[in-house]
C-alpha atoms as a PDB file:
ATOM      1  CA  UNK A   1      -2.752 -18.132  19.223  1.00  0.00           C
ATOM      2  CA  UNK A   2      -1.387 -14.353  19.115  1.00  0.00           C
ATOM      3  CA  UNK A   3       1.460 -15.591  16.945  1.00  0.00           C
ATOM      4  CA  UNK A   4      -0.290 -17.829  14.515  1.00  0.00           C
ATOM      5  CA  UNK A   5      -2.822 -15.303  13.213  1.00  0.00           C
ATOM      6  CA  UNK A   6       0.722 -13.071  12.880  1.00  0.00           C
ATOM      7  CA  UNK A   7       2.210 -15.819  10.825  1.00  0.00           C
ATOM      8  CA  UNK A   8      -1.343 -16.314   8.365  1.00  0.00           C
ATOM      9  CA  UNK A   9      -1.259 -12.218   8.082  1.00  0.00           C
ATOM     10  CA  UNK A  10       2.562 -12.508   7.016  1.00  0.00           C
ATOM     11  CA  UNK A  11       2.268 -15.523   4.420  1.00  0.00           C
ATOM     12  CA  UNK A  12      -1.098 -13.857   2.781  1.00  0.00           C
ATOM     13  CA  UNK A  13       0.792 -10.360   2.634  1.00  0.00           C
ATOM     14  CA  UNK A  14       3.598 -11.846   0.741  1.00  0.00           C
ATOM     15  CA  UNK A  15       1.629 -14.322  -1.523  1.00  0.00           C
ATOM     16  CA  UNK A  16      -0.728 -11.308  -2.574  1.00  0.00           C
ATOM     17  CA  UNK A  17       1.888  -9.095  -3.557  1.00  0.00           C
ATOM     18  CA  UNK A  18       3.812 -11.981  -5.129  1.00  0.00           C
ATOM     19  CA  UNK A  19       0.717 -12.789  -6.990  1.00  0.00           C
ATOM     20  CA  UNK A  20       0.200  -9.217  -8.727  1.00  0.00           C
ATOM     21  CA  UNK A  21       3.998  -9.604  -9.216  1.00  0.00           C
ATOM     22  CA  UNK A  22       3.359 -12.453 -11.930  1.00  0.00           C
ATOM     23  CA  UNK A  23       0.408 -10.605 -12.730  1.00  0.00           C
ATOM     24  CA  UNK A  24       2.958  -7.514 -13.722  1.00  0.00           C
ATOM     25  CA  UNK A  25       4.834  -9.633 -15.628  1.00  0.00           C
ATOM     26  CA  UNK A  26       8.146  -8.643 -13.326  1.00  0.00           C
ATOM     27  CA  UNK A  27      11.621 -11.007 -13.902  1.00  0.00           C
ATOM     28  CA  UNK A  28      11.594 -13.978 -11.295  1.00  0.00           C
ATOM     29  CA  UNK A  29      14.586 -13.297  -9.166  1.00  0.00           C
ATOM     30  CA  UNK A  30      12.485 -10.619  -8.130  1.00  0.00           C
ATOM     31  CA  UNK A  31       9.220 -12.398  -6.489  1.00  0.00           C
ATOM     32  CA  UNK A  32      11.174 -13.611  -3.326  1.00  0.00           C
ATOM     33  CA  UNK A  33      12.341 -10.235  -2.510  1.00  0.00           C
ATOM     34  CA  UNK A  34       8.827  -8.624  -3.168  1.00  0.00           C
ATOM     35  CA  UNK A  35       7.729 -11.350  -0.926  1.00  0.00           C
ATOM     36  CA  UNK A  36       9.523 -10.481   1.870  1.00  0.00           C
ATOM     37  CA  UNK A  37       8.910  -6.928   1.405  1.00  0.00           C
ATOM     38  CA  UNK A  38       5.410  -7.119   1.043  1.00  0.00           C
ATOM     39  CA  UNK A  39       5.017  -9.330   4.576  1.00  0.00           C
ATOM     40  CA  UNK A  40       7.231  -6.653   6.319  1.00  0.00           C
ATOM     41  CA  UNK A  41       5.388  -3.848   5.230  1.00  0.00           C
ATOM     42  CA  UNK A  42       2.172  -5.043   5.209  1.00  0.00           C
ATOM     43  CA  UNK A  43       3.178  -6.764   9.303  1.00  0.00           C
ATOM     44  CA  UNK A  44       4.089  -2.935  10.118  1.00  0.00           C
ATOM     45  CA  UNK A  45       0.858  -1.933   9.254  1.00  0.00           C
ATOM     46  CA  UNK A  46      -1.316  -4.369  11.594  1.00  0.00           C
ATOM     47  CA  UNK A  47       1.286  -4.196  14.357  1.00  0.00           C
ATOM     48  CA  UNK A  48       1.032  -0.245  14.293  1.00  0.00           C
ATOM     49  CA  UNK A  49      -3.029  -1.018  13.986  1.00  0.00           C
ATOM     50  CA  UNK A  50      -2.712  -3.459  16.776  1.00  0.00           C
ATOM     51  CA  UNK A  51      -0.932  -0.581  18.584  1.00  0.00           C
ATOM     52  CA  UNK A  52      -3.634   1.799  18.305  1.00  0.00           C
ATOM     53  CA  UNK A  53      -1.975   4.160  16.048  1.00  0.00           C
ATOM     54  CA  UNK A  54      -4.293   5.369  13.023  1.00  0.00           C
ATOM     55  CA  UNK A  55      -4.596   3.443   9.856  1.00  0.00           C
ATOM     56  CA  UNK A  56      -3.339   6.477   7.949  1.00  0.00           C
ATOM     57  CA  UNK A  57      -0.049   6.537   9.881  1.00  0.00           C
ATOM     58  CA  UNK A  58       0.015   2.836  10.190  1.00  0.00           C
ATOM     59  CA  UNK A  59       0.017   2.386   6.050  1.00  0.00           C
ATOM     60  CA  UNK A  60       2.581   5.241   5.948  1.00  0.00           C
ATOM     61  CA  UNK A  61       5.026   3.971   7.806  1.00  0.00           C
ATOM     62  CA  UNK A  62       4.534   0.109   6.413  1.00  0.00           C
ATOM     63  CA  UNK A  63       4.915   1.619   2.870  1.00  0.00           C
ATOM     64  CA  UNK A  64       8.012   3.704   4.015  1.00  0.00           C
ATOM     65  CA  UNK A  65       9.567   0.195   5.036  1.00  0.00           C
ATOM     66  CA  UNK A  66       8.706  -1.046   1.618  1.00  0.00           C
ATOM     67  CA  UNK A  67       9.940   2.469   0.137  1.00  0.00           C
ATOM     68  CA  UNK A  68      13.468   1.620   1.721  1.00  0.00           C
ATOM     69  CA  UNK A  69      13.363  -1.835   0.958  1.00  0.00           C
ATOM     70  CA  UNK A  70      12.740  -1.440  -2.629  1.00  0.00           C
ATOM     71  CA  UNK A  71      15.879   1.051  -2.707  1.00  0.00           C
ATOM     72  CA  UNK A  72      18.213  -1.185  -1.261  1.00  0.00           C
ATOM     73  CA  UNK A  73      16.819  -4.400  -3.075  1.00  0.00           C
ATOM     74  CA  UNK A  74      16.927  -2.291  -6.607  1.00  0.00           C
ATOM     75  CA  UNK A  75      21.015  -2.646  -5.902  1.00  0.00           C
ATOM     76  CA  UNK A  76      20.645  -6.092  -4.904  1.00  0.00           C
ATOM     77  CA  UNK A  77      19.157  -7.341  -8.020  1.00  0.00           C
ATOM     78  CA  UNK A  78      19.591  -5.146 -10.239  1.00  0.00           C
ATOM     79  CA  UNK A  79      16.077  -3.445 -11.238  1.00  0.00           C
ATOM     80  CA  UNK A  80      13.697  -0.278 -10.585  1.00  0.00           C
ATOM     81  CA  UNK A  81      12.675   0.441  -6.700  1.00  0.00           C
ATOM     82  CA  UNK A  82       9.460   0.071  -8.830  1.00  0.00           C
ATOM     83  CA  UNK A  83       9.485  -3.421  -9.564  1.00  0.00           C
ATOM     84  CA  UNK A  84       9.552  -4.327  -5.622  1.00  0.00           C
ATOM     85  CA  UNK A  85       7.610  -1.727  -4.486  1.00  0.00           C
ATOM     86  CA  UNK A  86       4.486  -1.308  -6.440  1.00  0.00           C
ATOM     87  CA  UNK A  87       3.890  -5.089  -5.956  1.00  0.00           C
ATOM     88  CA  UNK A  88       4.464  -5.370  -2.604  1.00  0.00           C
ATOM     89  CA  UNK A  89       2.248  -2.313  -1.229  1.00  0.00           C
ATOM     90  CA  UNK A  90      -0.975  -3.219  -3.085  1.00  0.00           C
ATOM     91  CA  UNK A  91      -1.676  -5.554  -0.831  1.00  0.00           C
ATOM     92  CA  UNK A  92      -2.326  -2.766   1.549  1.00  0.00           C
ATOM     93  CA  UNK A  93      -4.471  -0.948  -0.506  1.00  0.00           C
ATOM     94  CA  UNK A  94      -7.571   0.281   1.278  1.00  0.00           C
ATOM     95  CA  UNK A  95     -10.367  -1.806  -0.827  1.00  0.00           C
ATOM     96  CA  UNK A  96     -12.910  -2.118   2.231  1.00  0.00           C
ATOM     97  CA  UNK A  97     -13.093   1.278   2.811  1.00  0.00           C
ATOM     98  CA  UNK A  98     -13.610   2.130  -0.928  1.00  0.00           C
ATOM     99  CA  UNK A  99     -15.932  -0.669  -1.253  1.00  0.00           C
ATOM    100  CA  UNK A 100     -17.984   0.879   1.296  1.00  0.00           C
ATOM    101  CA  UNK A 101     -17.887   4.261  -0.134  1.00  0.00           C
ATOM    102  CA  UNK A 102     -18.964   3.215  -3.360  1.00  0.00           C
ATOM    103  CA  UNK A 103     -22.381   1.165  -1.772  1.00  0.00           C
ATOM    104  CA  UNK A 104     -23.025   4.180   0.024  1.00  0.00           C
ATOM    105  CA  UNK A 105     -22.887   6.023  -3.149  1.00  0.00           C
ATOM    106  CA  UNK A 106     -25.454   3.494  -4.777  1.00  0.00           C
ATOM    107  CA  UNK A 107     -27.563   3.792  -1.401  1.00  0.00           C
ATOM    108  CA  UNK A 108     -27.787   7.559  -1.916  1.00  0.00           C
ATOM    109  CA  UNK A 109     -29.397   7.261  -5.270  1.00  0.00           C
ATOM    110  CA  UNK A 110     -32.580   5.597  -3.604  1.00  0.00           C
ATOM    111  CA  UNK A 111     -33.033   7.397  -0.465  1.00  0.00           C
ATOM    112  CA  UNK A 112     -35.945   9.486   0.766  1.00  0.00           C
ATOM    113  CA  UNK A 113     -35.902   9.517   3.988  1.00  0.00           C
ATOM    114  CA  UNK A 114     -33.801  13.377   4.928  1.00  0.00           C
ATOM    115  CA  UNK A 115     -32.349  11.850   8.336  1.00  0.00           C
ATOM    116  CA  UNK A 116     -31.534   8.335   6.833  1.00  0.00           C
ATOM    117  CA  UNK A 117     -30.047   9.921   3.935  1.00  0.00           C
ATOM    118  CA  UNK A 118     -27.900  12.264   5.761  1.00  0.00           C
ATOM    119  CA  UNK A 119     -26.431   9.615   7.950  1.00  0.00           C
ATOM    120  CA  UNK A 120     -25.636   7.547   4.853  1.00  0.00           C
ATOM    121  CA  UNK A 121     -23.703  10.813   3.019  1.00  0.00           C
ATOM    122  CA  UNK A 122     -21.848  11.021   6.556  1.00  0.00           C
ATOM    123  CA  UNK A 123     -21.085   7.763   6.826  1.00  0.00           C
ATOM    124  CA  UNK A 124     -20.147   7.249   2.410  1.00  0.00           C
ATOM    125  CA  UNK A 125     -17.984  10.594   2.561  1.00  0.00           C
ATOM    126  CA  UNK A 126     -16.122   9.324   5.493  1.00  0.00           C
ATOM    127  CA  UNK A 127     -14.972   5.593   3.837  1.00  0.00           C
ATOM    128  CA  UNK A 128     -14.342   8.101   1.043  1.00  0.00           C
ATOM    129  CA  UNK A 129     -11.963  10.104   2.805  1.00  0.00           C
ATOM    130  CA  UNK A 130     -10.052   7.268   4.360  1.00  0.00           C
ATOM    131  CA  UNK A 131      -9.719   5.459   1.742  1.00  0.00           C
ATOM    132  CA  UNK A 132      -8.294   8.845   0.092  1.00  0.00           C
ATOM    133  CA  UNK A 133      -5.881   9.538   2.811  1.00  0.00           C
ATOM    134  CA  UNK A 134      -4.712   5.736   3.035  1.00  0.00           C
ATOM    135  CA  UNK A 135      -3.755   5.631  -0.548  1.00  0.00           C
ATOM    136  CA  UNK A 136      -2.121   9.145  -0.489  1.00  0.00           C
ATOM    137  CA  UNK A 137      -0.255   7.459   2.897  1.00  0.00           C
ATOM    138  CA  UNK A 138       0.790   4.907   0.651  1.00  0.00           C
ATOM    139  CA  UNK A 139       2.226   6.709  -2.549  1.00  0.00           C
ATOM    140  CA  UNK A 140       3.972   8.841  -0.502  1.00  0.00           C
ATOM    141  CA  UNK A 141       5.656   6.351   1.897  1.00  0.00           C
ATOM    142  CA  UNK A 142       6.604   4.464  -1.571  1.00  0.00           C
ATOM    143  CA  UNK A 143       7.804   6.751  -3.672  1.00  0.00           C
ATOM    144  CA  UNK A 144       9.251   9.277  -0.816  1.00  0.00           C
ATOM    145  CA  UNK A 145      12.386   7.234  -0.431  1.00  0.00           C
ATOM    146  CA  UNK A 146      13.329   6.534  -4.133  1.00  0.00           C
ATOM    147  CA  UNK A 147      13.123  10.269  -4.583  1.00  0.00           C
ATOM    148  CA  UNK A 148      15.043  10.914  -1.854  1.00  0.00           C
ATOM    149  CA  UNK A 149      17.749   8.550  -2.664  1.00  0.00           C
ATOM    150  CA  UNK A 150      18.361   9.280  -6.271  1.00  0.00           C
ATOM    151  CA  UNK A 151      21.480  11.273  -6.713  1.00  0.00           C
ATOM    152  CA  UNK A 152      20.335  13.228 -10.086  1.00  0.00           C
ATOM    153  CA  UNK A 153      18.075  12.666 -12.674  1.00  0.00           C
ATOM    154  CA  UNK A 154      18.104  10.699 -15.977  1.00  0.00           C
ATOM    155  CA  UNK A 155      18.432  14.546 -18.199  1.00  0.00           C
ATOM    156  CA  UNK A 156      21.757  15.516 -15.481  1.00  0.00           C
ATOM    157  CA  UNK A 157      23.781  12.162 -16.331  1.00  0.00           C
ATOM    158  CA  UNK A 158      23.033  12.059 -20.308  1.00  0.00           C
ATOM    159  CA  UNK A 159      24.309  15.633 -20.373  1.00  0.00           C
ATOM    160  CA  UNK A 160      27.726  14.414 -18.271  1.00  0.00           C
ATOM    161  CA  UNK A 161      28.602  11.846 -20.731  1.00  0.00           C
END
């Protein structure tokens, strides 16, 4: 039962990012690639939360694997790491947490109560903050690798030629 839940996680991961693919209007050699990508990635994620490791870490190191991926399929096919990437990881993007901040932030506006509406500000800044750290987890696992793999800028090479 373990496994099938595994395989529905890894299907929806890659149809979502393969989805805002089309959406993005990206060339369609790509969408099997970002596929793939996004179902790795997204599979490190829940296996790391499955683990017990933190859902910061967890979305770090699943967009890390999609950071890498991009690099090596942006040789493959012949496009940006961005085309694969951006796709792939926003599937992964913390919208329950941020969903939650945002109806504690309504919640606020109406609340008397000082106990009530203490709990609620604890509770809305810490989706806040999660959903913060997740998406700064997720830039930086994405866009660490391309940085670190490119050789020299664009202004280097037009002043070679």
């Amino acid at each position: 039962m373990e496994w099938i839940s595994f395989l529905d996680t890894w299907i929806w991961l890659g149809f979502a990012a393969t989805g805002f693919a089309i959406l993005f209007n990206v060339p369609p050699r790509t969408l099997w690639l970002i596929f793939i990508m996004a179902a790795l990635g997204g599979t490190l994620k829940f296996i790391g939360l499955k683990l017990g490791v933190n859902i910061i870490l967890s979305s770090f190191s699943g967009a890390l694997l999609i950071g890498f991926l991009s690099v090596q399929a942006s040789h493959f096919r012949h496009s940006p790491p961005f085309v694969f990437a951006i796709p792939a990881v926003i599937p992964m993007v913390p919208g329950a947490f941020t969903y939650r901040m945002m109806l504690g932030i309504i919640r606020l506006t109406g609340e008397n109560d000082h106990a009530l509406f203490l709990q609620l500000l604890q509770e809305t800044v810490d989706n806040g903050l999660r959903a913060l750290f997740v998406l700064s987890a997720l830039s930086l696992g994405v866009s660490g690798p391309m940085l670190l793999s490119r050789k020299s800028s664009m202004k280097e090479s037009k002043r070679k030629n």
